[in-house]
PDB file of N, CA and C in Angstrom:
ATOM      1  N   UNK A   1      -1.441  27.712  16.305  1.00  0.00           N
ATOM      2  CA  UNK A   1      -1.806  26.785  15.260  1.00  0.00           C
ATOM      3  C   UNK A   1      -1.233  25.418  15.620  1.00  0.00           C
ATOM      4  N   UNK A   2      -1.901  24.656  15.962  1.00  0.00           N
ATOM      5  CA  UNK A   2      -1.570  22.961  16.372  1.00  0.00           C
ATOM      6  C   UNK A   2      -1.377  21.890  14.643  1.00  0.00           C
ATOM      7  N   UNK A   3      -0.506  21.561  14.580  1.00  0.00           N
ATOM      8  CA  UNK A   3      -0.505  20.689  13.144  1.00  0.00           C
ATOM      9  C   UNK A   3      -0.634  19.256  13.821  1.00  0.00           C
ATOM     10  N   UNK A   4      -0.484  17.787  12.913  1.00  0.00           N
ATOM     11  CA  UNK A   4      -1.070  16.967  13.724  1.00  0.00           C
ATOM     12  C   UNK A   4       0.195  16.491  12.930  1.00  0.00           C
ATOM     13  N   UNK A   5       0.920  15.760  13.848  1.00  0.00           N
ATOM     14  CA  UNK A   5       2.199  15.143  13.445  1.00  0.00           C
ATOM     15  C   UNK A   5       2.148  13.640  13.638  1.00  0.00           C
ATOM     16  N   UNK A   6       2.365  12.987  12.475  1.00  0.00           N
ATOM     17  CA  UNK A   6       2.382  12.004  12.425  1.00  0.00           C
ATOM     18  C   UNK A   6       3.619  11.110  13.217  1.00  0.00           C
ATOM     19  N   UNK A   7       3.372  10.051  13.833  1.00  0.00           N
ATOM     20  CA  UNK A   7       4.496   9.584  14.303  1.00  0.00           C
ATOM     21  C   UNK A   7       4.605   8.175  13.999  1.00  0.00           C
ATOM     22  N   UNK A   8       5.689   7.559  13.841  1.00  0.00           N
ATOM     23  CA  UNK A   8       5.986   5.968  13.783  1.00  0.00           C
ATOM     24  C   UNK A   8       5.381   4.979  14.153  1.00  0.00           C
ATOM     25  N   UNK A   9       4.851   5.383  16.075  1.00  0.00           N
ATOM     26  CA  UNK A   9       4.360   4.150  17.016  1.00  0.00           C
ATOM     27  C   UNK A   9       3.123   4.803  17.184  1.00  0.00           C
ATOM     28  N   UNK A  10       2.276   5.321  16.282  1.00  0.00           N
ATOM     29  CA  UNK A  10       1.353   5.398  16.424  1.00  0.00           C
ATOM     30  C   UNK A  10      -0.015   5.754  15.052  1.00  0.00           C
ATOM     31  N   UNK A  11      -0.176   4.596  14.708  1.00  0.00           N
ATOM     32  CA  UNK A  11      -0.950   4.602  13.122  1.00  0.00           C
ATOM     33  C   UNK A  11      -2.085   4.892  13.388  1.00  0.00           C
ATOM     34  N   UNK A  12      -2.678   5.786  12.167  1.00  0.00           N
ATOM     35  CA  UNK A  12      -3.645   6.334  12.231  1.00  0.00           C
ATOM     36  C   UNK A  12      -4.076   5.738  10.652  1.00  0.00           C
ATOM     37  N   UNK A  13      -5.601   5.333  10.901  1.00  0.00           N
ATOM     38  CA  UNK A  13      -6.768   4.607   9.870  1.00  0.00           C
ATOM     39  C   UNK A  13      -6.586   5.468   8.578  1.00  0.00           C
ATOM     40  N   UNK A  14      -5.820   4.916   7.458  1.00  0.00           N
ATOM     41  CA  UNK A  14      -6.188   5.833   6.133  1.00  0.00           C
ATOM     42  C   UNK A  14      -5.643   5.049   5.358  1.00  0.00           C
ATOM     43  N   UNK A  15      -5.553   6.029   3.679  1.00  0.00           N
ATOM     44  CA  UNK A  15      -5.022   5.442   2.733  1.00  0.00           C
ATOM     45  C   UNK A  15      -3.236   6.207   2.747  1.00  0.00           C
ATOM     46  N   UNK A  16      -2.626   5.294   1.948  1.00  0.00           N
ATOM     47  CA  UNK A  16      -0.899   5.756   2.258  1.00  0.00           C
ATOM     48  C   UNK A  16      -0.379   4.846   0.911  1.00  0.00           C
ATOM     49  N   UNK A  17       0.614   5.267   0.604  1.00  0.00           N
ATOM     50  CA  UNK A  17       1.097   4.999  -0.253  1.00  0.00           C
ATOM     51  C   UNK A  17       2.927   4.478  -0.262  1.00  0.00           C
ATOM     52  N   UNK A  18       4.101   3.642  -0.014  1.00  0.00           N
ATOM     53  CA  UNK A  18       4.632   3.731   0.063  1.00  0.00           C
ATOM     54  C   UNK A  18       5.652   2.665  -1.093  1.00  0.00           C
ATOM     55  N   UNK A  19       6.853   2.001  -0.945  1.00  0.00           N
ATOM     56  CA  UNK A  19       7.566   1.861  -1.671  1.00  0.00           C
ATOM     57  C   UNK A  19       7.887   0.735  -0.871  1.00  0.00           C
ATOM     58  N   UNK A  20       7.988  -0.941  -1.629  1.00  0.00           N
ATOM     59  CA  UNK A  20       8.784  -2.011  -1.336  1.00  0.00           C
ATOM     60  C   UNK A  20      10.190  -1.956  -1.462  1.00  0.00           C
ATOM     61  N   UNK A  21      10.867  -1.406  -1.990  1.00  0.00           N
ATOM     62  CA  UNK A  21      12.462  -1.710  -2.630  1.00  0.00           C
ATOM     63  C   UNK A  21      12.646  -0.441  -2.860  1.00  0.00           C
ATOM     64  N   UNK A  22      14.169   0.162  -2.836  1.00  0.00           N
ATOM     65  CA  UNK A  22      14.535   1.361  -2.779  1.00  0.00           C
ATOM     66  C   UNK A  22      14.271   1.584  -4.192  1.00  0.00           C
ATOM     67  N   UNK A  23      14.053   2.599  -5.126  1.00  0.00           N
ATOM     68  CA  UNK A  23      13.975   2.949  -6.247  1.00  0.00           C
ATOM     69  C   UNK A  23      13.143   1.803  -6.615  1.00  0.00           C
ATOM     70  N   UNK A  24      11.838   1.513  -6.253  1.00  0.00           N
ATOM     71  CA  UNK A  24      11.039   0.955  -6.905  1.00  0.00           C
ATOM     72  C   UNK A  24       9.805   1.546  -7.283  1.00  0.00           C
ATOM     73  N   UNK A  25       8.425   0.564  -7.920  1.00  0.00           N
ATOM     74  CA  UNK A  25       7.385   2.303  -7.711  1.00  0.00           C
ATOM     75  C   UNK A  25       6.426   1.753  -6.341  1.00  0.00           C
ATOM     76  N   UNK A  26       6.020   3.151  -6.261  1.00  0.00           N
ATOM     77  CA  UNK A  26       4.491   3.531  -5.150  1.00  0.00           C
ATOM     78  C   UNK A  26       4.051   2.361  -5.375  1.00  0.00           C
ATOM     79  N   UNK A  27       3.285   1.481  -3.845  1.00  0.00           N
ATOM     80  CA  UNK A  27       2.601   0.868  -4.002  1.00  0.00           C
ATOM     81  C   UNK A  27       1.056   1.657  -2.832  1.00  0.00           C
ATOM     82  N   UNK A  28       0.278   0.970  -2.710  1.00  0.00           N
ATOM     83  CA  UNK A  28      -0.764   1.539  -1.986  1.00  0.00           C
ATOM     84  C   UNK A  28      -1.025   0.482  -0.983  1.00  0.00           C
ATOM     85  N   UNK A  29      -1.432   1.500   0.110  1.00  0.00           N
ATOM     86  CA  UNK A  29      -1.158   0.690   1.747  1.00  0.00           C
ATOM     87  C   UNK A  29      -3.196   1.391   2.484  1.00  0.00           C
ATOM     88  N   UNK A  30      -3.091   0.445   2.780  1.00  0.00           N
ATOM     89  CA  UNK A  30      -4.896   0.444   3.353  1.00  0.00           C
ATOM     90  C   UNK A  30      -4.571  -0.127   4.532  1.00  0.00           C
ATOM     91  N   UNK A  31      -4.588   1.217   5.839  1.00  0.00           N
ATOM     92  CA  UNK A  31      -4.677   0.760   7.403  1.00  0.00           C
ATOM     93  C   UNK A  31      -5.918   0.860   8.097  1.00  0.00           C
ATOM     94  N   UNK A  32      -6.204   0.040   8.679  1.00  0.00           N
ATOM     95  CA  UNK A  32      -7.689   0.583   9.757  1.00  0.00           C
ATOM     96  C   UNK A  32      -7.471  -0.729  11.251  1.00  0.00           C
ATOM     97  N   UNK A  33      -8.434  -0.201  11.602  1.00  0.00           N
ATOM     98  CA  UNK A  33      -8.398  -0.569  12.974  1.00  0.00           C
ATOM     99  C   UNK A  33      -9.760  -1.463  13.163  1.00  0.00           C
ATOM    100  N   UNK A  34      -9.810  -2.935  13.475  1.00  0.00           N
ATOM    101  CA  UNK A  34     -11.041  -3.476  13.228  1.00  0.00           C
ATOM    102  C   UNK A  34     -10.543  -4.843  13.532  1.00  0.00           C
ATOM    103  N   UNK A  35     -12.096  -5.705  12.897  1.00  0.00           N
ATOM    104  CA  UNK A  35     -11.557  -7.121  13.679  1.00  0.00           C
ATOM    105  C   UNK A  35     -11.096  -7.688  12.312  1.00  0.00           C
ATOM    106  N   UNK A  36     -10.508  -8.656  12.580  1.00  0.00           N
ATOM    107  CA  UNK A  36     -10.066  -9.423  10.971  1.00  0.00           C
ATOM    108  C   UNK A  36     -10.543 -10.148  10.595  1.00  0.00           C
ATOM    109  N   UNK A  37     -10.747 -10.822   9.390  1.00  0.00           N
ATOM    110  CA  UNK A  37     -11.428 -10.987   8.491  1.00  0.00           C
ATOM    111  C   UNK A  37     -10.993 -12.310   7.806  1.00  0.00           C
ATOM    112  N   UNK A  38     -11.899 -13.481   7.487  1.00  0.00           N
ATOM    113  CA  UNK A  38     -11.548 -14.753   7.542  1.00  0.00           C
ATOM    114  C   UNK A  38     -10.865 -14.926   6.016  1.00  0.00           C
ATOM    115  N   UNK A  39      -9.241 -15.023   6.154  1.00  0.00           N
ATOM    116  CA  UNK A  39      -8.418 -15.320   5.332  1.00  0.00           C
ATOM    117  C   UNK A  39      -9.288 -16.365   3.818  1.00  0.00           C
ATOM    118  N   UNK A  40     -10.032 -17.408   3.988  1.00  0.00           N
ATOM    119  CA  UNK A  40     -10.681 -18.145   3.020  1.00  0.00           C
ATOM    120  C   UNK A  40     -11.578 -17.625   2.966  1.00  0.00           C
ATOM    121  N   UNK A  41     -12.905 -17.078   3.587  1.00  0.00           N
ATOM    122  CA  UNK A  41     -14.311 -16.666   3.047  1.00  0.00           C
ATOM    123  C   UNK A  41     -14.323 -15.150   3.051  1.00  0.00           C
ATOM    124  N   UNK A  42     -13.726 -14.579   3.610  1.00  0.00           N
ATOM    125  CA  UNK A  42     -13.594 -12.843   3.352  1.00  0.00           C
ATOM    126  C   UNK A  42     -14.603 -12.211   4.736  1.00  0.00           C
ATOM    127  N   UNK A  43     -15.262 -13.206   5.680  1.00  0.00           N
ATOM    128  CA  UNK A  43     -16.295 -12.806   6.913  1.00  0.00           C
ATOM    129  C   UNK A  43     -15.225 -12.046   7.763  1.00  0.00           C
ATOM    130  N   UNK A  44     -16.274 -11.289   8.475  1.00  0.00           N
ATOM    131  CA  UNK A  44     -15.407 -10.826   9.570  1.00  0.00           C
ATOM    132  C   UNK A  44     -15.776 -11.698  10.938  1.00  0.00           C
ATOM    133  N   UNK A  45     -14.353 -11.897  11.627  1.00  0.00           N
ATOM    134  CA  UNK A  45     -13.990 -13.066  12.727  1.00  0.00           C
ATOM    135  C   UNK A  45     -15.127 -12.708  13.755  1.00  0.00           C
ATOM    136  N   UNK A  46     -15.161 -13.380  14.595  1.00  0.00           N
ATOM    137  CA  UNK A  46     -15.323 -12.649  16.313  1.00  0.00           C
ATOM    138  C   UNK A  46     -13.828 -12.934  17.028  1.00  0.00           C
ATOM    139  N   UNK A  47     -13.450 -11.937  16.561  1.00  0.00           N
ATOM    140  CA  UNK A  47     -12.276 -12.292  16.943  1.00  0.00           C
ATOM    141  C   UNK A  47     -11.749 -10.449  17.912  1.00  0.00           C
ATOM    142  N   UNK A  48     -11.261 -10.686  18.323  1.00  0.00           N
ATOM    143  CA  UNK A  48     -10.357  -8.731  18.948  1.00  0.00           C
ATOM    144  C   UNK A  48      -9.665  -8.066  18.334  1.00  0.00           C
ATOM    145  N   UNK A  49     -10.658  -6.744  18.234  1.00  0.00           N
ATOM    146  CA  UNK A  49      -9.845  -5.851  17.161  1.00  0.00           C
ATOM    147  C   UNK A  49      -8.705  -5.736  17.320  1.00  0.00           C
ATOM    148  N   UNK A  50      -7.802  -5.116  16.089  1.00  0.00           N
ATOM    149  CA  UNK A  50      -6.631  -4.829  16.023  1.00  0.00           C
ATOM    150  C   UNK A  50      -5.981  -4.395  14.628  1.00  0.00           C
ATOM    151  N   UNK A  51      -4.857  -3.650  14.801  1.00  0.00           N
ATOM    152  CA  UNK A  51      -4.495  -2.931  13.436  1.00  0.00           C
ATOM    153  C   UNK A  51      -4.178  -4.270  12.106  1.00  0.00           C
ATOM    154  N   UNK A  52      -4.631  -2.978  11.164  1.00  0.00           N
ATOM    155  CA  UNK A  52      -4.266  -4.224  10.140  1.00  0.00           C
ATOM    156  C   UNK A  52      -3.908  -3.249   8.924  1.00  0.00           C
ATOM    157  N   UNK A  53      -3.364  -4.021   7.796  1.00  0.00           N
ATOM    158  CA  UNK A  53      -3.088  -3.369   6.723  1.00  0.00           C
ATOM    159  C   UNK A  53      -3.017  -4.042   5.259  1.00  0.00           C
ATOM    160  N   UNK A  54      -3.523  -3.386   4.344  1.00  0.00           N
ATOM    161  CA  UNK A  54      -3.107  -4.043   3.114  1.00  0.00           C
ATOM    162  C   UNK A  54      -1.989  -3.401   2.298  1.00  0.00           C
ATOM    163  N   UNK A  55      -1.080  -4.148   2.060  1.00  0.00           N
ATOM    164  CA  UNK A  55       0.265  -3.589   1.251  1.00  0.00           C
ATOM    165  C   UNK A  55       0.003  -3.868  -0.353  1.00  0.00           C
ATOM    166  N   UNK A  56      -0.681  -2.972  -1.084  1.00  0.00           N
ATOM    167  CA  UNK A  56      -0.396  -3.393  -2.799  1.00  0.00           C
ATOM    168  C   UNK A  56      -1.329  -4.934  -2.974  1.00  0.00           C
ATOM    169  N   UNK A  57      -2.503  -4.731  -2.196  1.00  0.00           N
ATOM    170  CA  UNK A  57      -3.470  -5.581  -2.176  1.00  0.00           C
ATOM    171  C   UNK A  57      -3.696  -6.707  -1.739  1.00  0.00           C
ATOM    172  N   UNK A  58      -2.558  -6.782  -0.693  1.00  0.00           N
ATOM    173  CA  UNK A  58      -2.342  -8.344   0.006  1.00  0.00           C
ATOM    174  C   UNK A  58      -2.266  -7.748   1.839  1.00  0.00           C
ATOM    175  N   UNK A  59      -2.843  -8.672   2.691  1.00  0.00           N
ATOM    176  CA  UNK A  59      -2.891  -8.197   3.899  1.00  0.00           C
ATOM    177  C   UNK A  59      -1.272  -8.327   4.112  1.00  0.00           C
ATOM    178  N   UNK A  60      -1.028  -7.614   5.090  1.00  0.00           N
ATOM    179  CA  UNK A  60       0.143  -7.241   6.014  1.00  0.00           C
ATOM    180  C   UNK A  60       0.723  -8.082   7.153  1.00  0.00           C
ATOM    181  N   UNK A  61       1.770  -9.012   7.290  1.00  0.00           N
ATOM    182  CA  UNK A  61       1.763  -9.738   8.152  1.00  0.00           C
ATOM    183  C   UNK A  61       1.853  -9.217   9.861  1.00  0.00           C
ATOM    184  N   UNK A  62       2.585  -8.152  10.248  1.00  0.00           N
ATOM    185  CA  UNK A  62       2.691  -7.096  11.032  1.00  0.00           C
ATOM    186  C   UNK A  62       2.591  -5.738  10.602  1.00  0.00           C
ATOM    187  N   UNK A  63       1.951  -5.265  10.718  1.00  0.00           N
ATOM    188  CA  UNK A  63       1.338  -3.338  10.357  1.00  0.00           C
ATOM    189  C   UNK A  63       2.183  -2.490  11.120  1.00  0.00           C
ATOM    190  N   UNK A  64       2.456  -2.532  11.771  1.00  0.00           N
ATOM    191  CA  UNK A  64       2.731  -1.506  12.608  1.00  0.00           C
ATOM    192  C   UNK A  64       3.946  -1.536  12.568  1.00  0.00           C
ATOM    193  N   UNK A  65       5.082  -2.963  12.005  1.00  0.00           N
ATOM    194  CA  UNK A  65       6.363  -2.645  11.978  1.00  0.00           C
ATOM    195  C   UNK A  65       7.032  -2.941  10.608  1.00  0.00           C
ATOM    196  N   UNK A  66       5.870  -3.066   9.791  1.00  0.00           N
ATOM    197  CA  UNK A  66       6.244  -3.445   8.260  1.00  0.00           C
ATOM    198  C   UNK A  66       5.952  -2.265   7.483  1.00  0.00           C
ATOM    199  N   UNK A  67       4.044  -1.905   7.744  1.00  0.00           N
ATOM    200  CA  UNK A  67       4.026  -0.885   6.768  1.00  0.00           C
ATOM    201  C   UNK A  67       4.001   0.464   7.505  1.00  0.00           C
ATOM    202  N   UNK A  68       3.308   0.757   8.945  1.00  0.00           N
ATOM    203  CA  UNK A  68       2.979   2.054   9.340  1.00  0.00           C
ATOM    204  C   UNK A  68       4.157   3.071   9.390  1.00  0.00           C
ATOM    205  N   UNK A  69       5.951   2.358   9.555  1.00  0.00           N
ATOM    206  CA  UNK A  69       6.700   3.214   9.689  1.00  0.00           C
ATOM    207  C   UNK A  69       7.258   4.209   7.687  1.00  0.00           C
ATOM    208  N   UNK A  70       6.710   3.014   6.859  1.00  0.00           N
ATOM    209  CA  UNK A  70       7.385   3.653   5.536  1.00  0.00           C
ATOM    210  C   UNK A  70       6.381   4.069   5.062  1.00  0.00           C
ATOM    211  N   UNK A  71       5.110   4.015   5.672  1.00  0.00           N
ATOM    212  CA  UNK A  71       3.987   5.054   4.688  1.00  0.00           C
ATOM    213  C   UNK A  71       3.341   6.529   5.891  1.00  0.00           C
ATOM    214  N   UNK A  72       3.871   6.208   6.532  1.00  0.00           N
ATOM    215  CA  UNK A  72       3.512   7.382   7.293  1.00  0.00           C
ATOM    216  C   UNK A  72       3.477   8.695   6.916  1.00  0.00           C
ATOM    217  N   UNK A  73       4.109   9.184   6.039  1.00  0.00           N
ATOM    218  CA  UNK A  73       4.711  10.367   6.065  1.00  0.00           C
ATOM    219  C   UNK A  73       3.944  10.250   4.586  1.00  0.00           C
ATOM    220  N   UNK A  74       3.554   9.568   3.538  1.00  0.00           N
ATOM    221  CA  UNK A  74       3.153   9.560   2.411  1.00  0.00           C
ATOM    222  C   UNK A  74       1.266   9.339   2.185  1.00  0.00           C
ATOM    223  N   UNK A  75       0.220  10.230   2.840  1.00  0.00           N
ATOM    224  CA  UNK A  75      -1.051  10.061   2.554  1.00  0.00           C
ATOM    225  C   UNK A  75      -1.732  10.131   1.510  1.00  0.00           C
ATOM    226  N   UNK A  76      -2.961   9.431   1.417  1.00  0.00           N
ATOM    227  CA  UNK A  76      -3.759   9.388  -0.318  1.00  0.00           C
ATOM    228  C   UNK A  76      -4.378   9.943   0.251  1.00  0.00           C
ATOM    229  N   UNK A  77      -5.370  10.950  -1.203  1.00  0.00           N
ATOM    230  CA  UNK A  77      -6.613  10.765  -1.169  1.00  0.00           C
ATOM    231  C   UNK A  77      -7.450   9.872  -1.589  1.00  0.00           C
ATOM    232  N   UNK A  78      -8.721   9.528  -1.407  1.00  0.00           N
ATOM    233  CA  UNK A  78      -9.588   8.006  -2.320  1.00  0.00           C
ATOM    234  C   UNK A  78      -9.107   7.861  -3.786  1.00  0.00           C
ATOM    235  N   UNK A  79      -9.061   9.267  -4.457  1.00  0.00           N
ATOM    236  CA  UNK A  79      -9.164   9.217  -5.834  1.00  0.00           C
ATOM    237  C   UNK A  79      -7.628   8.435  -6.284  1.00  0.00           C
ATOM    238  N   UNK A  80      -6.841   9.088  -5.200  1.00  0.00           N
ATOM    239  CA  UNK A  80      -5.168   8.697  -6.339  1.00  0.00           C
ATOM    240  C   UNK A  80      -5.039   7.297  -5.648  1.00  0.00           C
ATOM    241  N   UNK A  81      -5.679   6.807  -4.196  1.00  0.00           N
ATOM    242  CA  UNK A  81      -5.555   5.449  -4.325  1.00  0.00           C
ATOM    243  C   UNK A  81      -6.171   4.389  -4.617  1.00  0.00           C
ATOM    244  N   UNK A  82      -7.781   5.069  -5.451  1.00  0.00           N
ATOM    245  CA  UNK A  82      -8.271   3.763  -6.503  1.00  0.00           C
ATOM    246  C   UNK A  82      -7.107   4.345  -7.823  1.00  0.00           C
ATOM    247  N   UNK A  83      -7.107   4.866  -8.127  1.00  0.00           N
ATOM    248  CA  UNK A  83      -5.888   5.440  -9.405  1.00  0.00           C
ATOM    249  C   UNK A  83      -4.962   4.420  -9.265  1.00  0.00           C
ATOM    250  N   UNK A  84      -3.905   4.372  -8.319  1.00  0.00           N
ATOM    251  CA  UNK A  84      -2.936   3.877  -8.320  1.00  0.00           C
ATOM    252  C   UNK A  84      -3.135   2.279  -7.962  1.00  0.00           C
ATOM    253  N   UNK A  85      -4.371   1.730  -7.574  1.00  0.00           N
ATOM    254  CA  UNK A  85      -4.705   0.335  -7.534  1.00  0.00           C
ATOM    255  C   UNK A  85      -4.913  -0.081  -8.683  1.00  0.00           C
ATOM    256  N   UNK A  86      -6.162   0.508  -9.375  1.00  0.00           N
ATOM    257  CA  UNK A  86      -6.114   0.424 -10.825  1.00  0.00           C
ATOM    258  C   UNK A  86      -4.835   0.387 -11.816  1.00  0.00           C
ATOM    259  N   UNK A  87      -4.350   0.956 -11.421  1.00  0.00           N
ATOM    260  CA  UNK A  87      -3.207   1.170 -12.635  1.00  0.00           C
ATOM    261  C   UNK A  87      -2.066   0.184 -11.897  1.00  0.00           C
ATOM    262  N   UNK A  88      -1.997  -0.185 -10.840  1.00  0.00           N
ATOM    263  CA  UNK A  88      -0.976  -1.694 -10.579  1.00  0.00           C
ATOM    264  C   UNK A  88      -1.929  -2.719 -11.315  1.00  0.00           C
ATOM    265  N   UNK A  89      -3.117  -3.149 -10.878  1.00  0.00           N
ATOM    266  CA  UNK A  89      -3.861  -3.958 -11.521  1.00  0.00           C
ATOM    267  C   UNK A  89      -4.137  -4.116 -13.301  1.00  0.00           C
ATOM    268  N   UNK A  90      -4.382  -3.380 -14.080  1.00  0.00           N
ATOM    269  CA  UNK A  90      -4.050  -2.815 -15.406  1.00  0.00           C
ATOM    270  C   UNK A  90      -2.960  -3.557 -15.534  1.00  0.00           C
ATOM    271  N   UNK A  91      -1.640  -3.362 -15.076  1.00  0.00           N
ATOM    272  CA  UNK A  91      -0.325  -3.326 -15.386  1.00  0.00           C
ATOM    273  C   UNK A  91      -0.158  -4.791 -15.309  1.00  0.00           C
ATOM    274  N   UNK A  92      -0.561  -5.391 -14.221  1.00  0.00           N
ATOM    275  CA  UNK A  92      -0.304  -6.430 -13.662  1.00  0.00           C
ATOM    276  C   UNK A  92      -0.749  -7.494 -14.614  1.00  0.00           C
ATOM    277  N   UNK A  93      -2.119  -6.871 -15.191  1.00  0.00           N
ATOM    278  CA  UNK A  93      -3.017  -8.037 -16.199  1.00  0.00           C
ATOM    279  C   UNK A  93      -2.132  -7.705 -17.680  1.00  0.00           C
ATOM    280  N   UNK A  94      -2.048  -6.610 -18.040  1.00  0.00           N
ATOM    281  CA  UNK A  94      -2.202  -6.211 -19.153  1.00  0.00           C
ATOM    282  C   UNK A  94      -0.444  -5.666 -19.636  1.00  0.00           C
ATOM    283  N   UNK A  95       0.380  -5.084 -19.313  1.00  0.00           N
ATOM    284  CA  UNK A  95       1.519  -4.509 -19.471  1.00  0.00           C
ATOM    285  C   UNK A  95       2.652  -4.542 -18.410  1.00  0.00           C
ATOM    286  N   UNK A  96       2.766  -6.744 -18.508  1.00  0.00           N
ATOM    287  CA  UNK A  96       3.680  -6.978 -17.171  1.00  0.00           C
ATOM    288  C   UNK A  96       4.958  -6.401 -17.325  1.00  0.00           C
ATOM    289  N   UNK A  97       6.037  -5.562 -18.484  1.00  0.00           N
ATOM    290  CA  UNK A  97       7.163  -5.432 -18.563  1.00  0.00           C
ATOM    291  C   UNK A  97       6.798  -3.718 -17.606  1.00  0.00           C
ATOM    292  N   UNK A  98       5.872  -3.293 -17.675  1.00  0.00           N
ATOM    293  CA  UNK A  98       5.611  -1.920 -16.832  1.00  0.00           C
ATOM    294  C   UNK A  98       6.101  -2.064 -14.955  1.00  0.00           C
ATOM    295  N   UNK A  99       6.771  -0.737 -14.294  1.00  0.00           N
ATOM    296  CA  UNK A  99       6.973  -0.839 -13.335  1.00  0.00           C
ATOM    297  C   UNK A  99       6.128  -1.393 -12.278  1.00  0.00           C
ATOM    298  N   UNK A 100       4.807  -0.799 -12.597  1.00  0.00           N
ATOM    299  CA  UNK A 100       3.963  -1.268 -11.393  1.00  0.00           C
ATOM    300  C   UNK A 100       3.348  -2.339 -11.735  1.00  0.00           C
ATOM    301  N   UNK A 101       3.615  -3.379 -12.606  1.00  0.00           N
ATOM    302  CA  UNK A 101       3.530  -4.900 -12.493  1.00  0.00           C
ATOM    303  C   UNK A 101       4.646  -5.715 -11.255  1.00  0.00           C
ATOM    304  N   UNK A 102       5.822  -5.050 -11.443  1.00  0.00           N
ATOM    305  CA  UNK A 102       6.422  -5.750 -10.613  1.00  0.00           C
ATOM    306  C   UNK A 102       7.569  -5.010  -9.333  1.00  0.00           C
ATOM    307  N   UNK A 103       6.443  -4.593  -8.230  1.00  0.00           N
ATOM    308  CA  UNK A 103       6.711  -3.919  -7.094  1.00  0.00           C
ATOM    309  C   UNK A 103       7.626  -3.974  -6.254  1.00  0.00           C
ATOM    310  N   UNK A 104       8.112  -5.060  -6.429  1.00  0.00           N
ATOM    311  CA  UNK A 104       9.673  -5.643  -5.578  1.00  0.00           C
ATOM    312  C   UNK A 104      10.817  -5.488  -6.353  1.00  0.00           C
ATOM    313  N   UNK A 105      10.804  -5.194  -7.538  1.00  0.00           N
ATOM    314  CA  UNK A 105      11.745  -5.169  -8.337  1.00  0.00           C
ATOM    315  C   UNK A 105      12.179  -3.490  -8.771  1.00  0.00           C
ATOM    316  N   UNK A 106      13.550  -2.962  -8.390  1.00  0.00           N
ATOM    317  CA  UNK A 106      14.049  -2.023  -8.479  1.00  0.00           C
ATOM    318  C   UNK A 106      13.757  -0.972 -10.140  1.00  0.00           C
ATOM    319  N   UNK A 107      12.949  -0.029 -10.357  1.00  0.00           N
ATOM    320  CA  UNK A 107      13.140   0.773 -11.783  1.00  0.00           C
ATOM    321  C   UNK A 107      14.266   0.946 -12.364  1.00  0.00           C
ATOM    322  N   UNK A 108      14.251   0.093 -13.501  1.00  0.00           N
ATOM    323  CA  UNK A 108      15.100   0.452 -14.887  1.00  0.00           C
ATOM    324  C   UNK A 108      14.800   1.226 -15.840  1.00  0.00           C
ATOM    325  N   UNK A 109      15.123   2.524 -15.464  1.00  0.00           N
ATOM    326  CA  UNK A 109      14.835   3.602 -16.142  1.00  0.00           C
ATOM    327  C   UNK A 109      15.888   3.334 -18.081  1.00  0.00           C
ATOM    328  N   UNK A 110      16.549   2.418 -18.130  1.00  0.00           N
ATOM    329  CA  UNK A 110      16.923   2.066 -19.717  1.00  0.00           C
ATOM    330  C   UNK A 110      16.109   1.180 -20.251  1.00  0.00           C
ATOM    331  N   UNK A 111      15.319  -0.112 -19.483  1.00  0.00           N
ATOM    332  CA  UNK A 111      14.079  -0.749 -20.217  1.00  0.00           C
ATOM    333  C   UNK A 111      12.781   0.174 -20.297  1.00  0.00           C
ATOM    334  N   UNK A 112      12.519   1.161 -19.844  1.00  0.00           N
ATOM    335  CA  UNK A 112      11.321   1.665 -19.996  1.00  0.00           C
ATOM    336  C   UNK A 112      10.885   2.384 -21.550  1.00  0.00           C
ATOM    337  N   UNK A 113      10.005   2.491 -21.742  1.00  0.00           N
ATOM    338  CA  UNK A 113       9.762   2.997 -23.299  1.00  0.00           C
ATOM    339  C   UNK A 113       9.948   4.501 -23.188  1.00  0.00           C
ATOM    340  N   UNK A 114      10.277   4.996 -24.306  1.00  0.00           N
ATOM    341  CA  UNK A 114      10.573   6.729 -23.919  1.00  0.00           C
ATOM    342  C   UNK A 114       8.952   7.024 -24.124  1.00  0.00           C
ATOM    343  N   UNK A 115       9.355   8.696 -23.362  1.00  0.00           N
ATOM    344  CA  UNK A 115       7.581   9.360 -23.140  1.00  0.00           C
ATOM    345  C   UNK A 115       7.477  10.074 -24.711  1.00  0.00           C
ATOM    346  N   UNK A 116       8.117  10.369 -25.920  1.00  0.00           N
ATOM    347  CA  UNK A 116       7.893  10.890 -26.576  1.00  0.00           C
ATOM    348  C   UNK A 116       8.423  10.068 -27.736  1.00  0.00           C
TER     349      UNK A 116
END
């Protein structure tokens, strides 16, 4: 039985999910392999492929040494990472004192509202 082991120096195209700040929440990480894409009009360049990534909906300044090593080990499926985009976005518009409004900032589990 061969399993497929993920490794550090070597990213593979998917959805991933990982964490800015220690005890902060999940954010969602979008890697693929392609050409990039014009920062002001959204076209794609003629430019030479190469890895890229979106961290929590903003491109990645280096992929491979920012996000591929802390989401590696953490994969989505489509569903939980429109879920979890949605629900940063939600949060972000609508319920900024909520964790996943503000992703850099460590969980305070005493400001949060109780579940019951």
């Amino acid at each position: 039985m061969s399993e497929h082991l993920i490794t550090p120096g070597l990213p593979i195209a998917g959805l991933y999910k990982m964490k800015l700040v220690k005890g902060g929440p999940w954010v969602t990480v979008e890697i693929w392999y392609g050409p990039p894409h014009d920062p002001a009009t959204g076209e794609i360049m003629d430019r030479s492929f190469r890895w890229q990534a979106r961290v929590d909906g903003g491109d990645a300044e280096d992929p491979l040494r920012r996000a591929w090593p802390y989401c590696s080990g953490q994969p989505l499926t489509d569903s939980e990472f429109r879920y979890m985009r949605d629900t940063a976005k939600w949060a972000k518009d609508f319920a900024p004192d909520q964790p996943e409004a503000k992703p850099r900032d460590k969980i305070d589990l005493n400001r949060l509202s109780p579940l019951f």
